[in-house]
Protein backbone atom coordinates (compact mmCIF):
# COMPACT_ATOMS: atom_id res chain seq x y z
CA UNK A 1 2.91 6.05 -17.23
CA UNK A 2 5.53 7.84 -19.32
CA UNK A 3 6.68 10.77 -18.00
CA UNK A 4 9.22 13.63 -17.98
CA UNK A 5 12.73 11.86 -17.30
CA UNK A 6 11.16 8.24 -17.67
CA UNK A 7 13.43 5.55 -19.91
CA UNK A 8 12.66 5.65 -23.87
CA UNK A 9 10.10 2.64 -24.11
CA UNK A 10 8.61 1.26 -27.32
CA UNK A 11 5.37 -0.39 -27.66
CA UNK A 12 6.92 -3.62 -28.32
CA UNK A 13 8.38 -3.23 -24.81
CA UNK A 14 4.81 -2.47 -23.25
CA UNK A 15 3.23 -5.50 -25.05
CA UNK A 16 6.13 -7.90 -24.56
CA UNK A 17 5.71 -6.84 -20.48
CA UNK A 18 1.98 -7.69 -20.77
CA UNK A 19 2.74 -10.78 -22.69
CA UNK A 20 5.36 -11.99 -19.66
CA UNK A 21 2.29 -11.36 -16.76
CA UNK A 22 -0.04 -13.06 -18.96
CA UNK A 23 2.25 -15.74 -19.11
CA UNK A 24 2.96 -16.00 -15.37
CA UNK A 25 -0.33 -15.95 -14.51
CA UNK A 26 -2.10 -18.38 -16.92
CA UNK A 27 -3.28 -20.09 -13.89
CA UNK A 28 -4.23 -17.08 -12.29
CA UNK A 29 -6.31 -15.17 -15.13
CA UNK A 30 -7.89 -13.14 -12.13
CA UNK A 31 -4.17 -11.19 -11.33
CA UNK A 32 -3.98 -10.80 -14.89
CA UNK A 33 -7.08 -9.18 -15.72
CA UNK A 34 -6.37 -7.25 -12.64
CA UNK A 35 -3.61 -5.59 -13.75
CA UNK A 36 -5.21 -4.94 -17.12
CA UNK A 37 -7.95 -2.95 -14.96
CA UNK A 38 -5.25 -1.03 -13.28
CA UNK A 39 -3.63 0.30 -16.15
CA UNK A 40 -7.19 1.00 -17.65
CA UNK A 41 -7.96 2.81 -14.30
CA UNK A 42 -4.74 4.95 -14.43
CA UNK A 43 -5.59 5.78 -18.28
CA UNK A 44 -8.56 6.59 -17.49
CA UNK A 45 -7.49 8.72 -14.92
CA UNK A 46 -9.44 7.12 -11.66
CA UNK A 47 -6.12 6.59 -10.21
CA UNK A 48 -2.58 7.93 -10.03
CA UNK A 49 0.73 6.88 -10.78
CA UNK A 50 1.46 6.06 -7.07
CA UNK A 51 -1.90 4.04 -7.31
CA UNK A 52 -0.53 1.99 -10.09
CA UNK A 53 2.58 1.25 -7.92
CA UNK A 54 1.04 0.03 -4.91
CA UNK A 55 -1.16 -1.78 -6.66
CA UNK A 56 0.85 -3.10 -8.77
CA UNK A 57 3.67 -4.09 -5.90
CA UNK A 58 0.62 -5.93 -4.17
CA UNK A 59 -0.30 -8.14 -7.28
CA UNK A 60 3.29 -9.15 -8.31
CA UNK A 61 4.18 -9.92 -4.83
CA UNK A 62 6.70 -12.77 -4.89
CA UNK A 63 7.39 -11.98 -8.87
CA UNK A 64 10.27 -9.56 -8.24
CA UNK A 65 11.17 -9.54 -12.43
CA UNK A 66 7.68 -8.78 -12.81
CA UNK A 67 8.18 -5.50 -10.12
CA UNK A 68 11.40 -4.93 -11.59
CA UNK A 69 9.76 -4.84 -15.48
CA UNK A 70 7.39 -2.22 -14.35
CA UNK A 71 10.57 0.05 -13.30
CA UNK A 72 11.36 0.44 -17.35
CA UNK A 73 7.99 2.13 -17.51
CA UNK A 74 8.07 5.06 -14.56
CA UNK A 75 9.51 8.33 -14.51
CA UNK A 76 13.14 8.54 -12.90
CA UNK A 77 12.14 8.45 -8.70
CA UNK A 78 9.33 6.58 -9.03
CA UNK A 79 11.49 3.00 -9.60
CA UNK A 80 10.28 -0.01 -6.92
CA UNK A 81 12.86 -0.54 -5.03
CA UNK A 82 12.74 -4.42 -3.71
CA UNK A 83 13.79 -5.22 -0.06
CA UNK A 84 17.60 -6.87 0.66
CA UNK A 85 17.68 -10.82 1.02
CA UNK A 86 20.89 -11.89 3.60
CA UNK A 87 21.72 -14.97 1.25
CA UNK A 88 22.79 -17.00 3.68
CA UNK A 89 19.60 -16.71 5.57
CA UNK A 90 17.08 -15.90 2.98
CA UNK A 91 15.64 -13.41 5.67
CA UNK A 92 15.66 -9.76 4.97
CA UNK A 93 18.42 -7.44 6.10
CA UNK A 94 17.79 -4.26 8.16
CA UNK A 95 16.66 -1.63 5.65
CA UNK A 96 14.74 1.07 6.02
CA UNK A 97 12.43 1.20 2.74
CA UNK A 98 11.55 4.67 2.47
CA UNK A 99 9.58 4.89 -0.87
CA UNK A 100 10.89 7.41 -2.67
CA UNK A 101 7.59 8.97 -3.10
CA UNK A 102 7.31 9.56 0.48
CA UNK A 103 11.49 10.78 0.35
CA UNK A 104 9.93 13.26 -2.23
CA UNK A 105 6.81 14.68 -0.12
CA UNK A 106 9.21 15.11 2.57
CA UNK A 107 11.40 17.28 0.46
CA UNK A 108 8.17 19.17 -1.02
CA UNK A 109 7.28 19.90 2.56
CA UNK A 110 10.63 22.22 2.94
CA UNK A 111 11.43 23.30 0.07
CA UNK A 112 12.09 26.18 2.07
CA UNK A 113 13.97 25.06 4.45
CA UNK A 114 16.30 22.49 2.30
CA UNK A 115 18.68 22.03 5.72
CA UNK A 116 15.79 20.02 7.49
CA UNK A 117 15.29 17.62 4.34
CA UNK A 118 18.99 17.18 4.28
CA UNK A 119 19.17 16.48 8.34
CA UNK A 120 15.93 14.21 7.72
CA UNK A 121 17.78 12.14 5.13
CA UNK A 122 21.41 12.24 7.15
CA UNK A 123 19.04 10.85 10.60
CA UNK A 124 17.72 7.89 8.34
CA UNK A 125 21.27 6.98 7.07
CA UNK A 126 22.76 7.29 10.60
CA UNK A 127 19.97 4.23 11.17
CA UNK A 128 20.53 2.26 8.44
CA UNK A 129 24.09 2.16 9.33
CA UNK A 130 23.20 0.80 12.84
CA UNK A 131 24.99 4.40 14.03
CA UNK A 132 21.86 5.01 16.50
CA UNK A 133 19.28 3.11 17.89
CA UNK A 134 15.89 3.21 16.44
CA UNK A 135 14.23 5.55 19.27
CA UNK A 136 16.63 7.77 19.36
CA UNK A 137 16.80 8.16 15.11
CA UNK A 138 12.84 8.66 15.75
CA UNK A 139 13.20 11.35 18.63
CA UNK A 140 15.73 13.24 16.42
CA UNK A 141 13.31 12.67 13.29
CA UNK A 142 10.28 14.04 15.40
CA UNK A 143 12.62 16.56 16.41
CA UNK A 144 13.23 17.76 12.88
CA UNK A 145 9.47 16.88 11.47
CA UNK A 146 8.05 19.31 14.38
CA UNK A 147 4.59 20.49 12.79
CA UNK A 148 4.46 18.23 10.60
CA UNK A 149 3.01 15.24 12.65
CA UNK A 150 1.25 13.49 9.42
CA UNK A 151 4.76 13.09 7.65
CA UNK A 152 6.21 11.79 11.23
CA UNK A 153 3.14 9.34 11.03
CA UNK A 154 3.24 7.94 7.40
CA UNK A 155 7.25 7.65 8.63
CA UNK A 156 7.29 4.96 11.20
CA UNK A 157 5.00 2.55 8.76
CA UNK A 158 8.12 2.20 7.12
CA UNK A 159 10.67 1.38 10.14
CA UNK A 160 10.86 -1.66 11.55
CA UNK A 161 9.79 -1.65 14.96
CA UNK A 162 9.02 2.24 14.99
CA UNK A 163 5.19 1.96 16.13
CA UNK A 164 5.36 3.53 19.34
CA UNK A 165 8.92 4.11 19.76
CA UNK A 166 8.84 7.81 19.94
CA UNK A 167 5.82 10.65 19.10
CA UNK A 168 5.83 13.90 18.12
């Protein structure tokens, strides 16, 4: 998964990271060899770098090191980002977690027009920081995503309580 503007890894790094999953999941062989047939898919070129994420982020769930370890091996923008924990609570703090894949289609989308991505990424800040309420964040959103409905759509899977809240 090396790419332009990824971290300088070494083999020894890539087999010392398949050495640690092996070793987590010795009683689990099945997420092990798993993983093995994801990296053999994405060499192989069945699936894609954002393929190898998900799935990835799906296997290792509740192994953040092993989530974090994959991080040395993706290009800068890529990096899986793991949710806040309130420590006092152990229960996760309001964050939006837009992937910055999705961040990055957005910004594809108008590359023309680089005032909307800006206004897109000020909107999801203003949330974050509890400055607006969710429905009207998703009204202005909609607001700025105007023809875009699919990117509006992918959006709310990532906002808490956004299913329904506003439509474009």
């Amino acid at each position: 998964m090396d790419g332009e503007g990824s971290k300088r890894v070494t083999t020894k790094d890539a087999l010392l990271y398949i050495k640690e999953i092996k070793t987590v999941f010795t009683e689990d062989m099945e997420k092990y060899e798993h993983f093995l047939k994801i990296l053999r898919d994405f060499k192989e070129h069945r699936i894609g770098r954002n393929d190898v994420i998900a799935a990835t982020s799906d296997l290792f769930k509740g192994h953040n090191h092993l989530l974090l370890g994959l991080n040395n091996f993706l290009p800068r923008g890529y990096e899986i980002q793991l949710p806040s924990v309130n420590e006092e609570s152990s229960e996760p703090v309001f964050e939006i977690e837009v992937p910055t894949d999705f961040k990055n289609k957005v910004k594809a989308r108008f590359e023309e027009n680089s005032d909307k991505y800006e206004s897109f990424l000020d909107k999801i800040k203003q949330l974050e920081a509890g400055k607006k309420s969710t429905t009207e964040t998703l009204e202005e959103i909609a607001a700025v995503l105007e023809g875009h409905e699919d990117l509006f759509q992918e959006l709310i899977q990532f906002i808490p309580g956004a299913s329904g809240s506003a439509s474009t």
